[in-house]
Protein backbone atom coordinates (compact mmCIF):
# COMPACT_ATOMS: atom_id res chain seq x y z
CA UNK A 1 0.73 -30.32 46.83
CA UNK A 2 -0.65 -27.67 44.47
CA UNK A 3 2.89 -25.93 44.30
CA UNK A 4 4.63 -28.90 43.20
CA UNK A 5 2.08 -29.39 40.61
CA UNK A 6 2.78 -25.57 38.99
CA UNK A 7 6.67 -26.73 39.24
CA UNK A 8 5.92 -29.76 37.44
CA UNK A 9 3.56 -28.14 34.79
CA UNK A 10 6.22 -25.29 34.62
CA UNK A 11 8.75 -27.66 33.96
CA UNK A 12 6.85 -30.18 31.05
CA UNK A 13 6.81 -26.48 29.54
CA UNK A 14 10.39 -25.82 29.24
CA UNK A 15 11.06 -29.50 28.38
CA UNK A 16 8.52 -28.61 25.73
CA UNK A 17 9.76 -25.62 24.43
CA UNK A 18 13.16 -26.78 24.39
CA UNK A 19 11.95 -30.06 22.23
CA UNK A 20 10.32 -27.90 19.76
CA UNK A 21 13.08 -25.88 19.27
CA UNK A 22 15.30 -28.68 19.01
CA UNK A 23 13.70 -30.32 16.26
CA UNK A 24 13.72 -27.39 14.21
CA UNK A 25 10.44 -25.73 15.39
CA UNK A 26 11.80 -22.35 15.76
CA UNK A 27 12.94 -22.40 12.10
CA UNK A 28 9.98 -23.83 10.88
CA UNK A 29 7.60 -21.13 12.64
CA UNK A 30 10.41 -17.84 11.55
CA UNK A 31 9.67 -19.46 8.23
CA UNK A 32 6.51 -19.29 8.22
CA UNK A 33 6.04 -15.93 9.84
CA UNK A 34 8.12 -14.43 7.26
CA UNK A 35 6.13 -16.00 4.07
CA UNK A 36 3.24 -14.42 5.41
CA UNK A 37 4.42 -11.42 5.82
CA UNK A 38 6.87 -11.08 2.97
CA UNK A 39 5.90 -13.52 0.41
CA UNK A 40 7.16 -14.76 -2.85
CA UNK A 41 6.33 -11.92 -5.76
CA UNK A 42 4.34 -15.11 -7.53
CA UNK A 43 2.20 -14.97 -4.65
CA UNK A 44 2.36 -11.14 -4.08
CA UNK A 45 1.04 -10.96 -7.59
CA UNK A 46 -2.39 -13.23 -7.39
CA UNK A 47 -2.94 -11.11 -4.14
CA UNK A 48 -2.79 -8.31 -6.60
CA UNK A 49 -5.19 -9.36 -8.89
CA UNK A 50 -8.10 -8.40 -6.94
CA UNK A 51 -7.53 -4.95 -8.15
CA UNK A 52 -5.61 -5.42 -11.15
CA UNK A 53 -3.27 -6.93 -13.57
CA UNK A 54 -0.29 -5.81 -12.94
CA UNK A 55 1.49 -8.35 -15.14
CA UNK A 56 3.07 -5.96 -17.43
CA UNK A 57 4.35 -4.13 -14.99
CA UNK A 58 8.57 -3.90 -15.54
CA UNK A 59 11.43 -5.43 -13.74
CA UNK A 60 12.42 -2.44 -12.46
CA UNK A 61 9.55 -2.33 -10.10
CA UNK A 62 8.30 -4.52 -6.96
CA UNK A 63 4.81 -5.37 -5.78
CA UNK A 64 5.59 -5.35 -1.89
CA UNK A 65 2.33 -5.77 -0.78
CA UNK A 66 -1.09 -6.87 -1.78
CA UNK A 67 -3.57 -6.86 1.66
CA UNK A 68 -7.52 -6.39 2.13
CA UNK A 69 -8.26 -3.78 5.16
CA UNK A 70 -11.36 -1.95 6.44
CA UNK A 71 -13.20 -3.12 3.46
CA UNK A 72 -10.14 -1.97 0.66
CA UNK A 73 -8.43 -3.94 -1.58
CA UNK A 74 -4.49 -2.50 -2.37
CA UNK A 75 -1.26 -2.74 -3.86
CA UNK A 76 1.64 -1.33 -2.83
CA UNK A 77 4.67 -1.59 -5.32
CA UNK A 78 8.34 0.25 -5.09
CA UNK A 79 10.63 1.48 -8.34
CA UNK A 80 13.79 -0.23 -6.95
CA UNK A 81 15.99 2.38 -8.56
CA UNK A 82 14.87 5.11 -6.96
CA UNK A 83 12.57 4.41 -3.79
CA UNK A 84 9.34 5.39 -5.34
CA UNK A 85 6.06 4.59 -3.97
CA UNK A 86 2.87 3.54 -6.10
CA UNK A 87 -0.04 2.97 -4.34
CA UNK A 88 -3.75 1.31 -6.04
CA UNK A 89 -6.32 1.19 -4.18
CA UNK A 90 -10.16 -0.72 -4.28
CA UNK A 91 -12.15 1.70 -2.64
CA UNK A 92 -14.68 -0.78 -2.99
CA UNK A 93 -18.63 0.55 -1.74
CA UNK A 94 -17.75 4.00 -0.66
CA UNK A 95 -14.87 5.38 -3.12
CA UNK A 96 -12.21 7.97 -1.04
CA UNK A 97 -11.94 10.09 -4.57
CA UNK A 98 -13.67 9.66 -7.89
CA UNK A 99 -12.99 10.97 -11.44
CA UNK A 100 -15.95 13.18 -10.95
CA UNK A 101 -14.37 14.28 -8.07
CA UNK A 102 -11.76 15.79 -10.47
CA UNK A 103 -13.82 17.50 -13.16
CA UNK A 104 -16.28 19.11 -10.41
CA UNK A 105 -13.08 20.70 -8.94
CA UNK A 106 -13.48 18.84 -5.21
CA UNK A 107 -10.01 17.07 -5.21
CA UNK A 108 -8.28 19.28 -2.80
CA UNK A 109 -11.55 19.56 -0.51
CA UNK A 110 -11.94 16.06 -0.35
CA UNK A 111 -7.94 15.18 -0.04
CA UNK A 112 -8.32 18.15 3.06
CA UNK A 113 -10.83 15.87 4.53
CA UNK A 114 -9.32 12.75 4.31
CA UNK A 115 -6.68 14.05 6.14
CA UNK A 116 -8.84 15.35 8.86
CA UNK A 117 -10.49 11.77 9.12
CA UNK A 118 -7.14 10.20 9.58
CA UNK A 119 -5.80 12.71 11.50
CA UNK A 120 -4.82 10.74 14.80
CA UNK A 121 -4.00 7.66 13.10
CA UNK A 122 -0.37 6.05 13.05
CA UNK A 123 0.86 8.10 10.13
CA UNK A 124 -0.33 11.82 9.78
CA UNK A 125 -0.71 13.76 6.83
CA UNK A 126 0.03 18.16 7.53
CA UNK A 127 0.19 20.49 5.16
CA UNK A 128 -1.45 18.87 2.31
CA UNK A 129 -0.88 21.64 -0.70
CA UNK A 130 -2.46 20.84 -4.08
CA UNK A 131 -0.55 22.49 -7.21
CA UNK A 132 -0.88 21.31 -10.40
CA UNK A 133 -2.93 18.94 -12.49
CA UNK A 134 -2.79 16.87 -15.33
CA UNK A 135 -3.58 13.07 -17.17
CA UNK A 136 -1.91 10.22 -17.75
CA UNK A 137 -2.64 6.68 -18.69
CA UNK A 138 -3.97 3.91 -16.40
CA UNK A 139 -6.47 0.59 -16.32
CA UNK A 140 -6.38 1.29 -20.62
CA UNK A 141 -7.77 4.53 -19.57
CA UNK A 142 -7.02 8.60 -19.39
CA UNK A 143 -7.42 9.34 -15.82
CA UNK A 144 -7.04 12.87 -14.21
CA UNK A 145 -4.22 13.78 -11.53
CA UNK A 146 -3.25 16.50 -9.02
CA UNK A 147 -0.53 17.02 -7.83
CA UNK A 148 0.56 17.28 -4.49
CA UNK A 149 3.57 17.70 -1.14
CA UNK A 150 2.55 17.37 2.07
CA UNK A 151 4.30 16.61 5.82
CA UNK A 152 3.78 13.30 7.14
CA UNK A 153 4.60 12.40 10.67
CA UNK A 154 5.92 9.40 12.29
CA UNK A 155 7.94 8.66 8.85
CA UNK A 156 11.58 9.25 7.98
CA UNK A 157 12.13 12.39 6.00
CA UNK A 158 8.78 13.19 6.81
CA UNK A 159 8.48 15.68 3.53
CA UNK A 160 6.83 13.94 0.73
CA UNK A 161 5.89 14.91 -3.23
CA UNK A 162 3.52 12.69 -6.00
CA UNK A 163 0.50 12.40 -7.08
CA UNK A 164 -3.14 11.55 -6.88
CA UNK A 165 -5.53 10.00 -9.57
CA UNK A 166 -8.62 8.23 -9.88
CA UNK A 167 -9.92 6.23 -12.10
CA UNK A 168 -13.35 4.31 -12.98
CA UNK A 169 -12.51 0.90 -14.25
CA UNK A 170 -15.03 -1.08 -17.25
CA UNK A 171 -16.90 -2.96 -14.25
CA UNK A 172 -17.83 0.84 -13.15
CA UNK A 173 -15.33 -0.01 -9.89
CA UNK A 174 -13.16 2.84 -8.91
CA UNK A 175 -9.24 2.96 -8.31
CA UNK A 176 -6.94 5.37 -6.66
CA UNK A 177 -3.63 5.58 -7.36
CA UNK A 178 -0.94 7.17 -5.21
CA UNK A 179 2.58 7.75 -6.35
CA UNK A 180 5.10 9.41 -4.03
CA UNK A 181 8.43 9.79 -2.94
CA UNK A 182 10.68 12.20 -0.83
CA UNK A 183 10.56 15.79 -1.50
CA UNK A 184 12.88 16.72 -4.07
CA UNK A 185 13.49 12.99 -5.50
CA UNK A 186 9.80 12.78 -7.14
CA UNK A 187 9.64 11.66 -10.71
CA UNK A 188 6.46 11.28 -13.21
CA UNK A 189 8.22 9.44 -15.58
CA UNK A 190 8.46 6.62 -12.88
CA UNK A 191 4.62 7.09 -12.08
CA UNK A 192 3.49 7.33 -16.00
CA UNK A 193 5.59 4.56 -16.48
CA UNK A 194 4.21 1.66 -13.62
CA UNK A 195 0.46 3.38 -13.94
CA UNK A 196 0.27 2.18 -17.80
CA UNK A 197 1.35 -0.84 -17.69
CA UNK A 198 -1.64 -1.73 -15.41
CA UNK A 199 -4.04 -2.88 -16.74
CA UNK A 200 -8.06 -4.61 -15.13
């Protein structure tokens, strides 16, 4: 008796299943999976607001994603043209690098470190070299940059150029901001250009 009532349980299921997907159910729940995980750039952009106004930010580039992990707030956007990668971040309570950070001369300790903490993560950062340094504008404000290549495993190319900055906002909250693209097809222009137009 308690084997025909799994087969009949078993089968309400499929007649279930097939019903919902009959009806449009399928659709409906692909829909909704992908507006959550790729929504409209309207939406994209309130997400973004949490760590800035990125408003005046040009055509040419795309928020792609706006997300809250592990206690950080960031925004991810792409320069369509050429693949480019900018990255803010809301370090929130405990900030990863600081503009002090900078004019003390720890950048390249502290980037070394980072990379040890998040060493046997998904992605993998090797052979983090710092080489140069220099400003640019951001958040209405002159913020301090190295800049940087470095191996990264588990991602296509895997060689990777750009730059890191930091920057203290007018509520005393601090930002980092990652640009980067594939060795060789780096370009500050691109990163001036996206890290000015945002603003707080």
């Amino acid at each position: 008796m308690g084997c025909l009532k799994n087969i009949f349980k078993a089968v309400v299921l499929v007649l279930a299943v097939i019903g919902f997907t009959s009806l449009g159910g399928k659709d409906y729940f692909v829909k909704t999976w992908n507006d959550f995980m790729n929504p409209p750039q309207d939406i994209m952009q309130e997400r973004a607001k949490k760590v800035g106004d990125f408003s005046k930010v040009g055509d040419e580039f795309e928020i792609d994603k706006a997300a809250s992990a592990l206690g950080y707030n960031g925004v991810l956007a792409e320069h369509k043209a050429s693949g480019q990668k900018m990255i803010v971040v809301d370090s929130g309570l405990k900030p990863l690098l600081t503009p002090q950070d900078f004019k003390e001369g720890k950048v390249e300790a502290k980037l070394q470190e980072l990379t040890q903490k998040f060493k046997y993560s998904v992605v993998n950062v090797q052979d983090l070299k710092v080489s140069k340094q220099g400003k640019m504008k951001t958040f209405g404000k002159t913020a301090p940059y190295v800049r940087f290549s470095a191996n990264i495993s588990k991602v296509p190319g895997g060689s990777v150029e750009g730059i890191i900055s930091s920057v203290e906002t007018e509520d005393g909250k601090i930002r980092v901001l990652v640009s980067a693209n594939e060795k060789g097809k780096y370009s500050q222009l691109v990163s001036n250009d996206f890290f000015k137009s945002v603003k707080e």
